[in-house]
PDB file of N, CA and C in Angstrom:
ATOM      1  N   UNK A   1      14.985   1.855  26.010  1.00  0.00           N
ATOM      2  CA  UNK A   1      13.753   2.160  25.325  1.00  0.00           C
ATOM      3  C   UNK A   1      12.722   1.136  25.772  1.00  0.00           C
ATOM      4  N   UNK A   2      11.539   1.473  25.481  1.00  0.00           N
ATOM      5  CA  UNK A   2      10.601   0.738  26.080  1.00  0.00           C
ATOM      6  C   UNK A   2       9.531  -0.120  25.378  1.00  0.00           C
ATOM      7  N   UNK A   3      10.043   0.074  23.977  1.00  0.00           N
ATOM      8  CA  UNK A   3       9.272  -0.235  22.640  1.00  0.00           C
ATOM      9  C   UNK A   3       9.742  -0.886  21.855  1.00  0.00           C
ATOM     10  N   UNK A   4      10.432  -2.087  21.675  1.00  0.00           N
ATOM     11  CA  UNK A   4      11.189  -2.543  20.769  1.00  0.00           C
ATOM     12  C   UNK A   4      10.663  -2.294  19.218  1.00  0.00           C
ATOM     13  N   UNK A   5       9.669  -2.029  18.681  1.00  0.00           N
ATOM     14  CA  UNK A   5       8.948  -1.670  17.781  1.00  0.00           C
ATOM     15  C   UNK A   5       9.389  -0.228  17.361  1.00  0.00           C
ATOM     16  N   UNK A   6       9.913   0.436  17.854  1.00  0.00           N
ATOM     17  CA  UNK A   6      10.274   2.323  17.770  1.00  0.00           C
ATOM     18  C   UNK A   6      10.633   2.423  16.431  1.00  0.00           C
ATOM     19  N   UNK A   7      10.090   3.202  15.867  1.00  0.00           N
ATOM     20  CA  UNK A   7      10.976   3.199  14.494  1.00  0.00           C
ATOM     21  C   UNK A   7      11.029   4.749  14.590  1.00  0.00           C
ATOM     22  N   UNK A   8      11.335   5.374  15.680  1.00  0.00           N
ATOM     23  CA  UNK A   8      11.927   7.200  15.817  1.00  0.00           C
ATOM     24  C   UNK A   8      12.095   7.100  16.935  1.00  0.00           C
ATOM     25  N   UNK A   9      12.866   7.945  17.656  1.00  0.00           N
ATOM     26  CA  UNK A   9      13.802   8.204  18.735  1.00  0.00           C
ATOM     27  C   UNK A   9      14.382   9.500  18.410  1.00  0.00           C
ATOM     28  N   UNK A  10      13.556  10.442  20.216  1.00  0.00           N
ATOM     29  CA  UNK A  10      14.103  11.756  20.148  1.00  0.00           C
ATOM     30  C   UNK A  10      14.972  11.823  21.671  1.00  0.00           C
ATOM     31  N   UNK A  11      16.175  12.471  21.319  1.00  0.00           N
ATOM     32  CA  UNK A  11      16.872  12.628  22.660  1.00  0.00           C
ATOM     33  C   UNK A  11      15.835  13.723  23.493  1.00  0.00           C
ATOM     34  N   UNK A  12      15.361  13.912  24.232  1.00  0.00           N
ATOM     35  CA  UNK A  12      14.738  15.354  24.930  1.00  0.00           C
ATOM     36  C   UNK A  12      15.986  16.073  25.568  1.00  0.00           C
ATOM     37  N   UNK A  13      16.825  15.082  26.451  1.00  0.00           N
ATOM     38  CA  UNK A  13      17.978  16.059  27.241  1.00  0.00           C
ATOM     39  C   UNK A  13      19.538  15.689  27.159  1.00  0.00           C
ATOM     40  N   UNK A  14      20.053  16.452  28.191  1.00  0.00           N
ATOM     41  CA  UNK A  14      21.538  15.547  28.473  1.00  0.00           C
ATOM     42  C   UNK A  14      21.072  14.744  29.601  1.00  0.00           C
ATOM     43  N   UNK A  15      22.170  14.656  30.793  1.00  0.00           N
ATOM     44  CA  UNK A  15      22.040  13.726  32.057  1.00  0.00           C
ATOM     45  C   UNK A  15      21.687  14.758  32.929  1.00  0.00           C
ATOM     46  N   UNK A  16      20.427  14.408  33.580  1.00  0.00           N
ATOM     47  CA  UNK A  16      19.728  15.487  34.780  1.00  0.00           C
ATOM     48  C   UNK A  16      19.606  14.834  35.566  1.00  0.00           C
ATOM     49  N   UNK A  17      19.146  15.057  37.162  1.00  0.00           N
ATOM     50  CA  UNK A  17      19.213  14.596  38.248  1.00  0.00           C
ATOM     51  C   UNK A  17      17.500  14.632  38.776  1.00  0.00           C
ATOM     52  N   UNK A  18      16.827  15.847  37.952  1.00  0.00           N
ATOM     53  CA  UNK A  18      15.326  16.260  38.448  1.00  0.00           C
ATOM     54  C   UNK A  18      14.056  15.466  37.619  1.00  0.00           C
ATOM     55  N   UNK A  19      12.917  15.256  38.027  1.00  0.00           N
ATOM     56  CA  UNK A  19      11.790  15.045  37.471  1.00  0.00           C
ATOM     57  C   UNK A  19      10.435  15.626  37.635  1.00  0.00           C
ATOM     58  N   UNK A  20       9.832  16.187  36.595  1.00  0.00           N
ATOM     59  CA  UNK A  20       8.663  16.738  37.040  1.00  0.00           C
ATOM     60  C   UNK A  20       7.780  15.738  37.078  1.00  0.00           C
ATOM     61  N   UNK A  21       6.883  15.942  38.501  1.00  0.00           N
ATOM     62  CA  UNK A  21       5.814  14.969  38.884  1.00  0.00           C
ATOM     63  C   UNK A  21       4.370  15.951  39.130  1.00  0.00           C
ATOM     64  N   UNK A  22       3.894  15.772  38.303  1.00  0.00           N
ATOM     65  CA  UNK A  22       2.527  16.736  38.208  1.00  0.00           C
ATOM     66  C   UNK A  22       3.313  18.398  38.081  1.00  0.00           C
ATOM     67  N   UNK A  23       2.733  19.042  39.635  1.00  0.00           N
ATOM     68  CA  UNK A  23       3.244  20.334  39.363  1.00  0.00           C
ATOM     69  C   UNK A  23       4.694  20.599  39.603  1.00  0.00           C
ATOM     70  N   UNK A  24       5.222  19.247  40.692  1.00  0.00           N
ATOM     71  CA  UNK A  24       6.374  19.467  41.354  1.00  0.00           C
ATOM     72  C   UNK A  24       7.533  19.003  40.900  1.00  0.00           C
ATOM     73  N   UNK A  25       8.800  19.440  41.031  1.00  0.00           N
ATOM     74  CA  UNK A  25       9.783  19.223  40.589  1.00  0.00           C
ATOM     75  C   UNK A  25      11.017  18.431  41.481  1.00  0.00           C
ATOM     76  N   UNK A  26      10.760  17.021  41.153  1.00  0.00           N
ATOM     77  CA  UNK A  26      11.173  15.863  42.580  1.00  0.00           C
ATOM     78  C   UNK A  26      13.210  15.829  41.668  1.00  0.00           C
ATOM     79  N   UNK A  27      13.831  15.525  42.838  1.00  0.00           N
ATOM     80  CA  UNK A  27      15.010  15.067  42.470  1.00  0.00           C
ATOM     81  C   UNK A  27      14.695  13.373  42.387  1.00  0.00           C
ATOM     82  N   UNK A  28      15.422  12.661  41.586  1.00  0.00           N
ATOM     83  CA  UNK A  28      15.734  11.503  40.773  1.00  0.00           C
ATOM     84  C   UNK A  28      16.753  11.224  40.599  1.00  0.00           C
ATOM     85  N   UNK A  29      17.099  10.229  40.169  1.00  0.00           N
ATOM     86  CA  UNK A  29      18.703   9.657  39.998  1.00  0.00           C
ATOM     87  C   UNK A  29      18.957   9.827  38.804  1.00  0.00           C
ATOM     88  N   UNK A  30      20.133  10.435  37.985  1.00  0.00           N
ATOM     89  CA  UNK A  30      20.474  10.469  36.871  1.00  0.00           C
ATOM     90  C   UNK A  30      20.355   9.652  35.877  1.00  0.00           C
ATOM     91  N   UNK A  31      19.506  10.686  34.566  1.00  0.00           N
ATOM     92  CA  UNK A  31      19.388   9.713  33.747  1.00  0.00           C
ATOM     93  C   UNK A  31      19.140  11.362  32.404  1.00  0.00           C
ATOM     94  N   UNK A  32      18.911  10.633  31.329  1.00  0.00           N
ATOM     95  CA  UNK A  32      18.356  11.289  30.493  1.00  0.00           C
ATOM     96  C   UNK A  32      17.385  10.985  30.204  1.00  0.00           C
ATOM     97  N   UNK A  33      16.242  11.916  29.071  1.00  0.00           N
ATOM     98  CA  UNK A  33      14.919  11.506  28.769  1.00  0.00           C
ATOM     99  C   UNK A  33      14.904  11.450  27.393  1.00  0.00           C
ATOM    100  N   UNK A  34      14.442  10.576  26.830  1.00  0.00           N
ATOM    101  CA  UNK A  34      13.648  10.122  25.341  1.00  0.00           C
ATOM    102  C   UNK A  34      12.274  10.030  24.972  1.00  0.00           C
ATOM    103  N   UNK A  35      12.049  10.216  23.878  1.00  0.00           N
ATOM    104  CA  UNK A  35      10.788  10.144  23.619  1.00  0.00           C
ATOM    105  C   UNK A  35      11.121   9.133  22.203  1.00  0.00           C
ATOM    106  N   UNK A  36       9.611   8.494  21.933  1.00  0.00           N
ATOM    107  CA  UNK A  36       9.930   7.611  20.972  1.00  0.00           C
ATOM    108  C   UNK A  36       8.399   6.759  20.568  1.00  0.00           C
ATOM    109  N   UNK A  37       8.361   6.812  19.280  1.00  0.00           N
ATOM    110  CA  UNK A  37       7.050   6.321  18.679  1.00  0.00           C
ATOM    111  C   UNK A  37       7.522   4.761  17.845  1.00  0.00           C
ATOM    112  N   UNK A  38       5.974   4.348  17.546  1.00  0.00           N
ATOM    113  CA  UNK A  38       6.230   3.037  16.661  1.00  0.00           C
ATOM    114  C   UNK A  38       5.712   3.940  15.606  1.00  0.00           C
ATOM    115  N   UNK A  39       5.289   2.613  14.466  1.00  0.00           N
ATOM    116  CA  UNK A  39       4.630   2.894  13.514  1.00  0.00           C
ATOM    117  C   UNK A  39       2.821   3.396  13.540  1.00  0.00           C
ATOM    118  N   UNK A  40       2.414   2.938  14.445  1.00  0.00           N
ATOM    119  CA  UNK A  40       1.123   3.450  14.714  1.00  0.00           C
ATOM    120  C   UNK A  40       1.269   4.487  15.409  1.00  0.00           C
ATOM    121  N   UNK A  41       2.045   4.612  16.040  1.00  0.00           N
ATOM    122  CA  UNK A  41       1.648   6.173  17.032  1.00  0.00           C
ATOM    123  C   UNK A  41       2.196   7.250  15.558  1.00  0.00           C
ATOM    124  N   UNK A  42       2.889   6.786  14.856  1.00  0.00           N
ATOM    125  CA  UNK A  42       3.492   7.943  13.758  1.00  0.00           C
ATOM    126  C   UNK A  42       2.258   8.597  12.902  1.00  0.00           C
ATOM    127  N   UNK A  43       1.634   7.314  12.628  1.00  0.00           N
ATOM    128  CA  UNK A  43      -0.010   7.450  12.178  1.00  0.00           C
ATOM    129  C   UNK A  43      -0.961   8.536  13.127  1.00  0.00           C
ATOM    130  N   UNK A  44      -0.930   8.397  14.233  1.00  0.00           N
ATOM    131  CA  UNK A  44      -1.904   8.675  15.056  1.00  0.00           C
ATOM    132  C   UNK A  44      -1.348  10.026  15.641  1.00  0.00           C
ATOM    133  N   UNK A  45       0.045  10.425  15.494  1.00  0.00           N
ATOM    134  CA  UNK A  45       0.724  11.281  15.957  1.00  0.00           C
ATOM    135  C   UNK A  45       0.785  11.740  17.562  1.00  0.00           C
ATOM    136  N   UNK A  46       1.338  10.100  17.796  1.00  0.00           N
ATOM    137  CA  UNK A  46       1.808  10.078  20.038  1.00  0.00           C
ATOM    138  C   UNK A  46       3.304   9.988  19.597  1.00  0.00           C
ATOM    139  N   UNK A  47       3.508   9.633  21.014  1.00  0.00           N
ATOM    140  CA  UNK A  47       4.496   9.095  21.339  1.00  0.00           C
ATOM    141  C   UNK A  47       4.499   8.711  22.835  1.00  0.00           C
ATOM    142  N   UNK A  48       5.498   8.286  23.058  1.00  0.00           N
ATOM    143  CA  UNK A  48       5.647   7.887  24.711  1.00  0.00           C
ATOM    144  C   UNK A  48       7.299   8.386  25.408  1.00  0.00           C
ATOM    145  N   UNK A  49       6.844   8.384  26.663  1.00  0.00           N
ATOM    146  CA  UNK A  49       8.808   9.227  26.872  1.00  0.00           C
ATOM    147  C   UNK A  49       8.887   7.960  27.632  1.00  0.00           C
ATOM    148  N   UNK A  50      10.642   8.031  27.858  1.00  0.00           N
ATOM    149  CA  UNK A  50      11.116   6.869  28.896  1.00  0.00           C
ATOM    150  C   UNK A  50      12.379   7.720  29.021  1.00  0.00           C
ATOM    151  N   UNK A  51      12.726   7.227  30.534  1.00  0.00           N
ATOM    152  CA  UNK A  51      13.909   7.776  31.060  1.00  0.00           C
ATOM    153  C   UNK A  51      15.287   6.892  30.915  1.00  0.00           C
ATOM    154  N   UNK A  52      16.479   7.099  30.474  1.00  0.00           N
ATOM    155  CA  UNK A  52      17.928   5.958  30.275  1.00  0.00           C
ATOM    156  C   UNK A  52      18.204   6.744  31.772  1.00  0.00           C
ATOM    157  N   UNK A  53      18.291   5.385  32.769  1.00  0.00           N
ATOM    158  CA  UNK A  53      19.169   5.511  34.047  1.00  0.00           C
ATOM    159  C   UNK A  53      20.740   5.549  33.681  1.00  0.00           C
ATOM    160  N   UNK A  54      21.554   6.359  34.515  1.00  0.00           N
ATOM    161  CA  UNK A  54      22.723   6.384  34.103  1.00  0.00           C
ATOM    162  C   UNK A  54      23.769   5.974  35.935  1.00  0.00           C
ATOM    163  N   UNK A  55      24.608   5.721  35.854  1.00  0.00           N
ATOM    164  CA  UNK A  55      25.750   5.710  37.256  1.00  0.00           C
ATOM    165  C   UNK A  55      25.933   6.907  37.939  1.00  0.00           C
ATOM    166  N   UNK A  56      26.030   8.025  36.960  1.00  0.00           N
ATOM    167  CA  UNK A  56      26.099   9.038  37.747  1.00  0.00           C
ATOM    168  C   UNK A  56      26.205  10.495  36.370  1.00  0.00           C
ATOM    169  N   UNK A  57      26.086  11.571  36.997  1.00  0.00           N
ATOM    170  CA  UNK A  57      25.845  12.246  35.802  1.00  0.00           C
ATOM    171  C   UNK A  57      26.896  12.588  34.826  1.00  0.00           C
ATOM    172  N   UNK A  58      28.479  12.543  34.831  1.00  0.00           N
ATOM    173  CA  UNK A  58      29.060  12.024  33.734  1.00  0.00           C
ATOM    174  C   UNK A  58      29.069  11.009  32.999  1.00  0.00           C
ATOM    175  N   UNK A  59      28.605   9.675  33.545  1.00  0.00           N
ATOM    176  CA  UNK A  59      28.532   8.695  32.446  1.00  0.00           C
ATOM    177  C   UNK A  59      27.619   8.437  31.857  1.00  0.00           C
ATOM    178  N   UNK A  60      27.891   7.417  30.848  1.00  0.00           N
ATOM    179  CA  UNK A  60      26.899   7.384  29.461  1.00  0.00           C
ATOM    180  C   UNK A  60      26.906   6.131  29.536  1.00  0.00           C
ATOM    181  N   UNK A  61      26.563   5.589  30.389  1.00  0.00           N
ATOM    182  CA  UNK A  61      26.689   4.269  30.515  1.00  0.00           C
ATOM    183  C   UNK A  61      25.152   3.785  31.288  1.00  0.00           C
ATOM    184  N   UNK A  62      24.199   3.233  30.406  1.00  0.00           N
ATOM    185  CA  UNK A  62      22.685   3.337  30.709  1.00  0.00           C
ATOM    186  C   UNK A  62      22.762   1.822  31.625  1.00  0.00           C
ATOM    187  N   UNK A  63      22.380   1.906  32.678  1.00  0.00           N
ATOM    188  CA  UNK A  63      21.966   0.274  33.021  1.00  0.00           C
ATOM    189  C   UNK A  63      20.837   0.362  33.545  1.00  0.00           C
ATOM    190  N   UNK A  64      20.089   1.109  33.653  1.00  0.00           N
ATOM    191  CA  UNK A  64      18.160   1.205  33.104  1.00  0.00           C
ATOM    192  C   UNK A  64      17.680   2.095  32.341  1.00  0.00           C
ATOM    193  N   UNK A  65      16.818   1.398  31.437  1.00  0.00           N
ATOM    194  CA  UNK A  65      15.670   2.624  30.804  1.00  0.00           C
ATOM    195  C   UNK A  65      14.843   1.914  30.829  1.00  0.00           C
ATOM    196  N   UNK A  66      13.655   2.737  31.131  1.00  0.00           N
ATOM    197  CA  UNK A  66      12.418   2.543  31.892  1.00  0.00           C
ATOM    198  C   UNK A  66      11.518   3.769  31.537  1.00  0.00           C
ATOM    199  N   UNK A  67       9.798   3.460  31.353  1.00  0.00           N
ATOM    200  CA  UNK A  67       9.259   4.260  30.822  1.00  0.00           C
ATOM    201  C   UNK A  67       9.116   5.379  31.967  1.00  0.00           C
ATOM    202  N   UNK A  68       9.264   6.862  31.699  1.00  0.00           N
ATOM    203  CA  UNK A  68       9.201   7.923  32.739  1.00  0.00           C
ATOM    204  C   UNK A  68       8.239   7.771  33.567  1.00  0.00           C
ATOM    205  N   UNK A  69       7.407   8.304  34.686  1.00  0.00           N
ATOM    206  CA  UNK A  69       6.456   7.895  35.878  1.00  0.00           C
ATOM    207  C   UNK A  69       5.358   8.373  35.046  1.00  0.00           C
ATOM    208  N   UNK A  70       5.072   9.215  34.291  1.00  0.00           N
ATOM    209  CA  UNK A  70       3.985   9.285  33.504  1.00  0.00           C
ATOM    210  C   UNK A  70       4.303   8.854  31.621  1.00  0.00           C
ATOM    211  N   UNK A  71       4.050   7.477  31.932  1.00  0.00           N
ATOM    212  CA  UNK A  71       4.570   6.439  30.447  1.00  0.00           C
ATOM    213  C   UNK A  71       3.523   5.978  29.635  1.00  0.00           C
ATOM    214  N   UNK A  72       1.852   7.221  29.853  1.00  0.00           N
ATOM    215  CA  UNK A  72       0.917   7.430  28.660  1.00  0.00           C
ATOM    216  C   UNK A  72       1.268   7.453  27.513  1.00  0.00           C
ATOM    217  N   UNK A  73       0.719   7.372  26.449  1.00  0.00           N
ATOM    218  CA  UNK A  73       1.027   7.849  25.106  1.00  0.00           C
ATOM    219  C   UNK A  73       0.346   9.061  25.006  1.00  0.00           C
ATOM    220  N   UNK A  74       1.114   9.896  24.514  1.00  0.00           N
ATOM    221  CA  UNK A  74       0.833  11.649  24.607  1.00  0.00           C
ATOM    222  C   UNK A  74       0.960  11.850  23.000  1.00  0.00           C
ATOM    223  N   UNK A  75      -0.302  12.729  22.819  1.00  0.00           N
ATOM    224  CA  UNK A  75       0.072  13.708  21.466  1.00  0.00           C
ATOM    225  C   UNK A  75       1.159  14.591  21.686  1.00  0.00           C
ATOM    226  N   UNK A  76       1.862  14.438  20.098  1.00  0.00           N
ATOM    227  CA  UNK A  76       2.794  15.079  19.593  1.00  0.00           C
ATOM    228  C   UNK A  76       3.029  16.853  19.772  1.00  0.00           C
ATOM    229  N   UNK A  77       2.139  17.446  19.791  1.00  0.00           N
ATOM    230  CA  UNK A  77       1.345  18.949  19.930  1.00  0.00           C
ATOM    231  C   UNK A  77       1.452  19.322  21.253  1.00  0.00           C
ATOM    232  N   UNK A  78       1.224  18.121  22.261  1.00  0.00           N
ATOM    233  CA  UNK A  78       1.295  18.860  23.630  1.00  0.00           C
ATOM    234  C   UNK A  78       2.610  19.444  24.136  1.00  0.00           C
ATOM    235  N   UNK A  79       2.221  20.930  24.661  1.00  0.00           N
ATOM    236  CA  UNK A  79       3.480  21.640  25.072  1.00  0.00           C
ATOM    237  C   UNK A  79       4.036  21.552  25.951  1.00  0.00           C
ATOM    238  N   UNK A  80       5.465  21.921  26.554  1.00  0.00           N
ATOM    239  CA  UNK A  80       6.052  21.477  27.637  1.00  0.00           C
ATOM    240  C   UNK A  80       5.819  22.628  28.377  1.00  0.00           C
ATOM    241  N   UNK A  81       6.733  22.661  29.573  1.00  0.00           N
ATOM    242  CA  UNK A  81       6.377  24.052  30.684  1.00  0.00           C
ATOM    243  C   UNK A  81       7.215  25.321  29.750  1.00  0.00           C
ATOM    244  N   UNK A  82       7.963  25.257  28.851  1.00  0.00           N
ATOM    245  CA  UNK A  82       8.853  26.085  28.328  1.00  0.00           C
ATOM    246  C   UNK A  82       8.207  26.725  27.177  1.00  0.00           C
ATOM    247  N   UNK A  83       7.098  26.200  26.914  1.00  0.00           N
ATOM    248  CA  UNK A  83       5.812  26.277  25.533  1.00  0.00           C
ATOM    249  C   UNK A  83       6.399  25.984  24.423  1.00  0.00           C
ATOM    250  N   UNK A  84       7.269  24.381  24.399  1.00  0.00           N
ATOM    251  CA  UNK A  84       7.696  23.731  23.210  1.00  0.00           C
ATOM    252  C   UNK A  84       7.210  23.026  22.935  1.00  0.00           C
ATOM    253  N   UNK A  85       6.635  22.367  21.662  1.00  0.00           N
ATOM    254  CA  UNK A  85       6.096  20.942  21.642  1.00  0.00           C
ATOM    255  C   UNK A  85       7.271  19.984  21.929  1.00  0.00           C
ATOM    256  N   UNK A  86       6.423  18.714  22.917  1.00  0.00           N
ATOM    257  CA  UNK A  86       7.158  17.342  23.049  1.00  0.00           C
ATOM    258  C   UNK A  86       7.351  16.641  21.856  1.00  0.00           C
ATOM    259  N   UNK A  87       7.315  16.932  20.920  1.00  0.00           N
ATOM    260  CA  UNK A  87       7.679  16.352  19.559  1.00  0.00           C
ATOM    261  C   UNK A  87       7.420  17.209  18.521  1.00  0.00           C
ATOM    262  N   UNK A  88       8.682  17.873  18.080  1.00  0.00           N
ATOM    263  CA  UNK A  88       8.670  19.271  17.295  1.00  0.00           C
ATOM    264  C   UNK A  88       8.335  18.610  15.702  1.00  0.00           C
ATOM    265  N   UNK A  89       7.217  19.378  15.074  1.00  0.00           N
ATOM    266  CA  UNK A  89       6.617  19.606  13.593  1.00  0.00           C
ATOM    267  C   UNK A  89       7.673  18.830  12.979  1.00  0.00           C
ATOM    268  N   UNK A  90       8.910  19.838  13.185  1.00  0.00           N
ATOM    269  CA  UNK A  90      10.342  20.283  11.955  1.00  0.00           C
ATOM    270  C   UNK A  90      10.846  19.201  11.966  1.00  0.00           C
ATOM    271  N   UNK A  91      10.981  18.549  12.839  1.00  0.00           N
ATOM    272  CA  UNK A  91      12.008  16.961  13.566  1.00  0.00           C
ATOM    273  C   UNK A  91      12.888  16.478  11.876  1.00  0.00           C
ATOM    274  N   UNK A  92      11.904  16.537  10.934  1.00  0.00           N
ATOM    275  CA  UNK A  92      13.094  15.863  10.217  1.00  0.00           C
ATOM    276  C   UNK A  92      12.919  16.631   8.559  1.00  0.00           C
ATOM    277  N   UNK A  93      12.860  18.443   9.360  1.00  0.00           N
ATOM    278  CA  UNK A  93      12.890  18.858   7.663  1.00  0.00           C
ATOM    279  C   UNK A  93      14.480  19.369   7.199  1.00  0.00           C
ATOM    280  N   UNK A  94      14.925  18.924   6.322  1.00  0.00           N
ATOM    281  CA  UNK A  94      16.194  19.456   6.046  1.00  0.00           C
ATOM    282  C   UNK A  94      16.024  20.871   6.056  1.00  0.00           C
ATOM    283  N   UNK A  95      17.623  20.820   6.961  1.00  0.00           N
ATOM    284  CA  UNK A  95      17.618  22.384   6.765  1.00  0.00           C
ATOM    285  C   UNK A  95      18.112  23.533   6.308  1.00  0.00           C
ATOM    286  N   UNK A  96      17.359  24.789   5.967  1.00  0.00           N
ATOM    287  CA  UNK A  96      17.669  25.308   4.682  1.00  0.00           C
ATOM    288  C   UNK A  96      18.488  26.286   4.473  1.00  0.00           C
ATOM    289  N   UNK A  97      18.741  26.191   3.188  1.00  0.00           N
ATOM    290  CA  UNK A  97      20.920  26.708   3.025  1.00  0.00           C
ATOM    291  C   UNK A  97      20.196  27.816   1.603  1.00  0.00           C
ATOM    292  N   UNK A  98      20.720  28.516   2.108  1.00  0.00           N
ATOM    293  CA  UNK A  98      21.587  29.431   1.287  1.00  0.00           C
ATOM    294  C   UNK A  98      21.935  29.474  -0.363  1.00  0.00           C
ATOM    295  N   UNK A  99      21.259  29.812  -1.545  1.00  0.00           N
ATOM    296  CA  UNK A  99      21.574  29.430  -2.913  1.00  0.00           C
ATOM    297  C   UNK A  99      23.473  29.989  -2.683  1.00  0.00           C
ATOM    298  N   UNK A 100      24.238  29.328  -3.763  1.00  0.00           N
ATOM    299  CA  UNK A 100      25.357  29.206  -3.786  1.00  0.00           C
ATOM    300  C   UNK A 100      25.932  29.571  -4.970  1.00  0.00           C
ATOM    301  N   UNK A 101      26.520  31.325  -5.120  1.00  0.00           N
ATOM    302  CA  UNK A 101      26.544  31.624  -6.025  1.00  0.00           C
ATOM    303  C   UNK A 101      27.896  30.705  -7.701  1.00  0.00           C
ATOM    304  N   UNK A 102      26.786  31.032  -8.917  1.00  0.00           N
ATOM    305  CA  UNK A 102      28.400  29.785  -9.445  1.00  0.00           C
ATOM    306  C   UNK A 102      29.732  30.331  -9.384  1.00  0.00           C
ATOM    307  N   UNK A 103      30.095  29.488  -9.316  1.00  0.00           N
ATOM    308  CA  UNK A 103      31.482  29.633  -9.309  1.00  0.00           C
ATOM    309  C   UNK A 103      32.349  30.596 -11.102  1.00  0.00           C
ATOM    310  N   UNK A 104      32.915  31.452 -10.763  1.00  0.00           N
ATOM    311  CA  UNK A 104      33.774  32.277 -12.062  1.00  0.00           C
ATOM    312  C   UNK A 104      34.599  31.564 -12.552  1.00  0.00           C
ATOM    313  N   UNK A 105      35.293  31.993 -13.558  1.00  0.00           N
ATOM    314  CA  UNK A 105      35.878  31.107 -14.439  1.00  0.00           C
ATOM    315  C   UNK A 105      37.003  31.487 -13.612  1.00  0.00           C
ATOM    316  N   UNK A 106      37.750  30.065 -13.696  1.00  0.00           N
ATOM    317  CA  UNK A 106      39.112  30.293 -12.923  1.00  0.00           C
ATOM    318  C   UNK A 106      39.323  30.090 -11.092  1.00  0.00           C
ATOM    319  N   UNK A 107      37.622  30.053 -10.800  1.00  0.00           N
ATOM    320  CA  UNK A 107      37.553  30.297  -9.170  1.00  0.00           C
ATOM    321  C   UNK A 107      37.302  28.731  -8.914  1.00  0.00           C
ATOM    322  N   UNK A 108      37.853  28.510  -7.277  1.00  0.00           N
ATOM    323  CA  UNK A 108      37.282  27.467  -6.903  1.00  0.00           C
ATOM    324  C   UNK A 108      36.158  27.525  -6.077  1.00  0.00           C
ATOM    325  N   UNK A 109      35.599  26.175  -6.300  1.00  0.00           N
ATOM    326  CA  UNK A 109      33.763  26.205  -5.886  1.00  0.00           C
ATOM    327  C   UNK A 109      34.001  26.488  -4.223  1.00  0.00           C
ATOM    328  N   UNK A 110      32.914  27.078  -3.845  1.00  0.00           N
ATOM    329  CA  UNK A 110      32.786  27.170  -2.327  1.00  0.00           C
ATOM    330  C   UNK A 110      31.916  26.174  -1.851  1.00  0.00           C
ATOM    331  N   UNK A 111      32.869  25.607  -0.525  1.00  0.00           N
ATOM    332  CA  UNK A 111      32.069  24.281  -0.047  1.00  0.00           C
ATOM    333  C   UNK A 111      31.333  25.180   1.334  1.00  0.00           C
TER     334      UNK A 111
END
């Protein structure tokens, strides 16, 4: 991470090998991507991405992370090429279940 200050952290992927650079889509050395705000960008609603370098694309074993080649602080709203936001609304609404009818006399509760 690139922020010791972060107080949120979003995984974006698994371990990929590619990076988009403007329009083009460059190969890179394995890593995954994060995104991740402080307390002011939470206010201001950014964030910033950074890439975890990895050995190779099974391991999980980071020995760089480093902010991605474009390591602006970006609003939350801006969409990706897939038309998702880089930092989804929902991120931390619980999510919603089902009322649970009571339980009958004699029955056991459903978990």
């Amino acid at each position: 991470m690139t922020d010791r200050d972060a107080s949120r952290i979003l995984i974006r992927s698994d371990i990929h090998e590619r990076t988009w650079a403007g329009q083009y889509m460059n190969k890179d050395d394995p890593h995954i991507t994060i995104a991740s705000k402080n307390p002011q960008q939470e206010l201001r609603g950014t964030h910033t991405t950074s890439h975890g370098y990895t050995q190779g694309t099974e391991k999980y074993k980071y020995n760089v992370i480093r902010a991605s080649s474009d390591h602006r602080e970006k609003p939350d709203h801006l969409m990706n090429r897939e038309n998702k936001p880089f930092w989804p609304k929902n991120l931390y609404e619980e999510p919603k279940r089902e009322p649970q009818p009571a339980p009958q006399a004699n029955e056991e509760p459903k978990k």
